[in-house]
PDB file of N, CA and C in Angstrom:
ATOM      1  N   UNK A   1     103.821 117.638 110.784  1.00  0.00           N
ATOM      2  CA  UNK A   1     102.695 117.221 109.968  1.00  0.00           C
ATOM      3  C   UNK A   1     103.172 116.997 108.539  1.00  0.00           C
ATOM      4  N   UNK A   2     102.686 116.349 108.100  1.00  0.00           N
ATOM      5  CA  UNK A   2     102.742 116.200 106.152  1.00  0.00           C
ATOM      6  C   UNK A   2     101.857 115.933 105.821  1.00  0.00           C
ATOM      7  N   UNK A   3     102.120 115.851 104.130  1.00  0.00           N
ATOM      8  CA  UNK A   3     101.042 116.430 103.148  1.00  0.00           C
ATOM      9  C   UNK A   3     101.317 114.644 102.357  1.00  0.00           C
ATOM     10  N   UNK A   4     100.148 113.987 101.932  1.00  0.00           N
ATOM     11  CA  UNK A   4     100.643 113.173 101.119  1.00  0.00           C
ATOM     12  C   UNK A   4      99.935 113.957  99.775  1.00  0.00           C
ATOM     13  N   UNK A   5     100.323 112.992  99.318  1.00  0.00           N
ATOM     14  CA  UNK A   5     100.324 113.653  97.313  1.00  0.00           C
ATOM     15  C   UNK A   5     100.710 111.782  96.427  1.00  0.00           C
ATOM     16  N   UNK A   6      99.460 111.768  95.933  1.00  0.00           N
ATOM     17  CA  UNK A   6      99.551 110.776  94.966  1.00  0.00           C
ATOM     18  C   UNK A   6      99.233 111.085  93.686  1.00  0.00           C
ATOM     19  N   UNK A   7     100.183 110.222  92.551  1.00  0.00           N
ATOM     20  CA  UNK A   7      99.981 110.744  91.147  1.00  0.00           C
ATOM     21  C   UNK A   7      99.693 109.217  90.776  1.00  0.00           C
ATOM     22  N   UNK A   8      98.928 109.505  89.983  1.00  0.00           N
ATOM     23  CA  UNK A   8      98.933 108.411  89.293  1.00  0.00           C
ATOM     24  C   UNK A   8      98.467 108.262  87.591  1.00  0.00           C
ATOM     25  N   UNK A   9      98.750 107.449  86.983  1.00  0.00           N
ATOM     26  CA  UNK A   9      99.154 107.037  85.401  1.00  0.00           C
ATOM     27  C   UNK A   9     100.366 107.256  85.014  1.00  0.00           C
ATOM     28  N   UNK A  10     101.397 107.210  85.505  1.00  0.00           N
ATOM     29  CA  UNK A  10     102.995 108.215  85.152  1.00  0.00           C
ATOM     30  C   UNK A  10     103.609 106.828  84.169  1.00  0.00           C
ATOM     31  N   UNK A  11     103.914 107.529  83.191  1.00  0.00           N
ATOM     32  CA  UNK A  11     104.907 106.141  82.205  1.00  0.00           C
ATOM     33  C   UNK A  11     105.791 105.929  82.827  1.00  0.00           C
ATOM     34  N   UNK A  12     106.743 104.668  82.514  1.00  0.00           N
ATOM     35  CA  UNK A  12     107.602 104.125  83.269  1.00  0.00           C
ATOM     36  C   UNK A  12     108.771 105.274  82.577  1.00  0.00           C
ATOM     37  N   UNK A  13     108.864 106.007  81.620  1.00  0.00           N
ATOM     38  CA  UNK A  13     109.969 107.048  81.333  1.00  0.00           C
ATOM     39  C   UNK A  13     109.946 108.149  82.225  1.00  0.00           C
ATOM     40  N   UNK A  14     109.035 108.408  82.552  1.00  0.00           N
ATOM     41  CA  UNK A  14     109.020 109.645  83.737  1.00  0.00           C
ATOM     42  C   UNK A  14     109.193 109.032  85.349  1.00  0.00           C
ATOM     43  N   UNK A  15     109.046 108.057  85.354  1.00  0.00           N
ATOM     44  CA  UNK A  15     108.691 107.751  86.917  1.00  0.00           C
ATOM     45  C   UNK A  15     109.855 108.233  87.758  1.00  0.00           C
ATOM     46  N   UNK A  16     110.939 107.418  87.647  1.00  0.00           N
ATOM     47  CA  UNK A  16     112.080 107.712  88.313  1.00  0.00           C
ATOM     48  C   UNK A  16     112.792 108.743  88.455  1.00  0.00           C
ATOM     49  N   UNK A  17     112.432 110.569  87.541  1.00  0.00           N
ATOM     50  CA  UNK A  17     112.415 111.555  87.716  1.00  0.00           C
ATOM     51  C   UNK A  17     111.650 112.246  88.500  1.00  0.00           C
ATOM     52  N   UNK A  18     110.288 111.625  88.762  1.00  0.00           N
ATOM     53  CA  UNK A  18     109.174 112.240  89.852  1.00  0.00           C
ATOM     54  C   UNK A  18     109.510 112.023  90.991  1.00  0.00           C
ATOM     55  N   UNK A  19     109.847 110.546  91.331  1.00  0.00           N
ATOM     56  CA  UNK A  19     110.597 109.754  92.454  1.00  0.00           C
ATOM     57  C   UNK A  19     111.756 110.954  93.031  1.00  0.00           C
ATOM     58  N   UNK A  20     112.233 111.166  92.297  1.00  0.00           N
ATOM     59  CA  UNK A  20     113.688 111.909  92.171  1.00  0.00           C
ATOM     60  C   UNK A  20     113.335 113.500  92.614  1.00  0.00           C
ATOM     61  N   UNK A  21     112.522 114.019  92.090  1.00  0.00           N
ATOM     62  CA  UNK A  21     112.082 115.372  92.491  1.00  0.00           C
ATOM     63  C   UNK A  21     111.628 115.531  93.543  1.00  0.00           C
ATOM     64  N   UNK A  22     110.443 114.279  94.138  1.00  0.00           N
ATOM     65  CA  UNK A  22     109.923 114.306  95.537  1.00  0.00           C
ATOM     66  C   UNK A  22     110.994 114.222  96.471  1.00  0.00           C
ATOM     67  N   UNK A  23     112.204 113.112  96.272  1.00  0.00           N
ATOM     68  CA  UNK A  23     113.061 113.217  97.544  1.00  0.00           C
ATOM     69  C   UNK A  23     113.580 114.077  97.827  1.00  0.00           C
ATOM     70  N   UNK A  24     114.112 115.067  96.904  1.00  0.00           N
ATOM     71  CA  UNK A  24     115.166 116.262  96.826  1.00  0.00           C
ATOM     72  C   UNK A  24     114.160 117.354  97.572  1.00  0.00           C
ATOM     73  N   UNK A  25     113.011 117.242  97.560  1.00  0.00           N
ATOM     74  CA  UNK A  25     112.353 118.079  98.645  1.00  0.00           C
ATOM     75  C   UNK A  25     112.094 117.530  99.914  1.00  0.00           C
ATOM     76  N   UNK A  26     112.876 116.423 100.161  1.00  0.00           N
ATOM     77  CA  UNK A  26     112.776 115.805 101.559  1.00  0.00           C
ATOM     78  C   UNK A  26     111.636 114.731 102.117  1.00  0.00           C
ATOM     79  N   UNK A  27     110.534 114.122 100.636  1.00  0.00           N
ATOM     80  CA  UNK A  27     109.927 113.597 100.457  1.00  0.00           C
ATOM     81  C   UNK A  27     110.158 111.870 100.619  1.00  0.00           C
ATOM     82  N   UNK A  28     109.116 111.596 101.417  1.00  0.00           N
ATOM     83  CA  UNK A  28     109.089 109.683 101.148  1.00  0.00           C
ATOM     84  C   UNK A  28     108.263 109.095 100.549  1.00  0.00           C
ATOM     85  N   UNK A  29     108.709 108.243  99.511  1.00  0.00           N
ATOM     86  CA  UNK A  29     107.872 108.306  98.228  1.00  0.00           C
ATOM     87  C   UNK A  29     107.953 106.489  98.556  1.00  0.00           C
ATOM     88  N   UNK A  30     107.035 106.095  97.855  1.00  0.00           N
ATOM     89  CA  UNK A  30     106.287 104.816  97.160  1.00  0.00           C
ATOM     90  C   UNK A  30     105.996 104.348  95.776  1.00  0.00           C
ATOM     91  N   UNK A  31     106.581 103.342  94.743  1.00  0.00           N
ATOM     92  CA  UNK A  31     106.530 103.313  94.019  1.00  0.00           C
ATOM     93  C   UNK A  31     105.427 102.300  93.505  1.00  0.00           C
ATOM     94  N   UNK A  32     104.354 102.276  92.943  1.00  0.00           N
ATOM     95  CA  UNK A  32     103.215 101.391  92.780  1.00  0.00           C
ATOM     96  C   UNK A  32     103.075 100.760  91.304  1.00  0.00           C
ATOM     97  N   UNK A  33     103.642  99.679  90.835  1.00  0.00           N
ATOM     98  CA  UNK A  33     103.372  99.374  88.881  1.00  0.00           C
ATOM     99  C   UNK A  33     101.675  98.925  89.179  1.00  0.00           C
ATOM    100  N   UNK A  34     100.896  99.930  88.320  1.00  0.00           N
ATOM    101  CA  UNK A  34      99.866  99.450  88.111  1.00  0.00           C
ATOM    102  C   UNK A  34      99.549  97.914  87.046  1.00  0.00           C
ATOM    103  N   UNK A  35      98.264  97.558  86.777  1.00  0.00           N
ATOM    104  CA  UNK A  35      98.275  96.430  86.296  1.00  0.00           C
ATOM    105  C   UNK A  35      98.069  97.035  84.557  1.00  0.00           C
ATOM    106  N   UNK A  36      97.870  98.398  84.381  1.00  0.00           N
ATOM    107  CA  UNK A  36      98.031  98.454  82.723  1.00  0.00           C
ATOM    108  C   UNK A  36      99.666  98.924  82.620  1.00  0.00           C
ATOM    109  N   UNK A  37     100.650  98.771  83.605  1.00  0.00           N
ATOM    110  CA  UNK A  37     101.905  99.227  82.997  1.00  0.00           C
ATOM    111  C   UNK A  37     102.807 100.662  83.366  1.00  0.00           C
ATOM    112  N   UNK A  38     101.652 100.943  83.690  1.00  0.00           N
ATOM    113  CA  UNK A  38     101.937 102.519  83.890  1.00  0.00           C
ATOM    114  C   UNK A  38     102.005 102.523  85.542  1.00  0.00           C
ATOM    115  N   UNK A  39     102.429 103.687  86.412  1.00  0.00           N
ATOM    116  CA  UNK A  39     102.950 103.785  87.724  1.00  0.00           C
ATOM    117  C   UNK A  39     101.937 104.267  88.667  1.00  0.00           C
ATOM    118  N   UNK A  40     101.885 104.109  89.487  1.00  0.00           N
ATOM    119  CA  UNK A  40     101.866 105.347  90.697  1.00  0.00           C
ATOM    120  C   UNK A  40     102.925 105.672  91.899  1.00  0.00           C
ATOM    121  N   UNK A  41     102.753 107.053  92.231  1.00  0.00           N
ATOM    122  CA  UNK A  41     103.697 107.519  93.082  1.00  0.00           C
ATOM    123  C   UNK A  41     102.762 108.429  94.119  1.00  0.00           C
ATOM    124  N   UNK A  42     102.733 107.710  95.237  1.00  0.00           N
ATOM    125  CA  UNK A  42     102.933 108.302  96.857  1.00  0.00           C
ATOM    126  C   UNK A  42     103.736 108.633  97.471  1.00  0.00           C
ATOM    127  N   UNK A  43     103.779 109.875  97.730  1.00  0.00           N
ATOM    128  CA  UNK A  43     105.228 110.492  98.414  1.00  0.00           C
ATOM    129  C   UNK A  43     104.370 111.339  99.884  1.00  0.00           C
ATOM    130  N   UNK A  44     104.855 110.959 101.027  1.00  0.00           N
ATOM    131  CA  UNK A  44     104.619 111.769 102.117  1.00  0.00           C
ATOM    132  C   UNK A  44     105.396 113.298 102.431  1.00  0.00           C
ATOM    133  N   UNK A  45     105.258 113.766 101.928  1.00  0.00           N
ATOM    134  CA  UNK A  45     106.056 115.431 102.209  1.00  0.00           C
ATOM    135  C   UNK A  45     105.819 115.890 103.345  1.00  0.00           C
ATOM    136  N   UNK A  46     106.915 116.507 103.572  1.00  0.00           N
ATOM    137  CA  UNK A  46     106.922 117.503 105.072  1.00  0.00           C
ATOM    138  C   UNK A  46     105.889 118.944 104.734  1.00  0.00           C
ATOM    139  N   UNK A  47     105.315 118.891 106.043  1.00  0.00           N
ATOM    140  CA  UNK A  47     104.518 120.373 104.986  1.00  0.00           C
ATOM    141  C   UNK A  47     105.661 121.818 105.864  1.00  0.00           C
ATOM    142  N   UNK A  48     105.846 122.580 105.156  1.00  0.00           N
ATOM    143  CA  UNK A  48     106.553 123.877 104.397  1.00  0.00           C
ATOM    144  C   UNK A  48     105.941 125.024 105.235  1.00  0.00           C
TER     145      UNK A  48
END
């Protein structure tokens, strides 16, 4: 089973560290550019 988890408003300076944190927990993530600039991130996690 997994857990999804979406964030969203993330600046483009943080994104690729969130990206980065979700995989290292074994996470499959999605990267979304919203239309004001800013991100979202969907990551499917294993649940724990």
């Amino acid at each position: 089973m997994t857990i999804e988890r979406i964030l969203i408003d993330i600046p483009e300076d943080e994104v690729d560290r969130i990206v980065a944190d979700f995989e290292s927990e074994g996470c499959t993530t999605q990267k979304i550019e919203q239309d004001d600039g800013l991100w979202t991130v969907k990551a499917q996690c294993p649940e724990q």
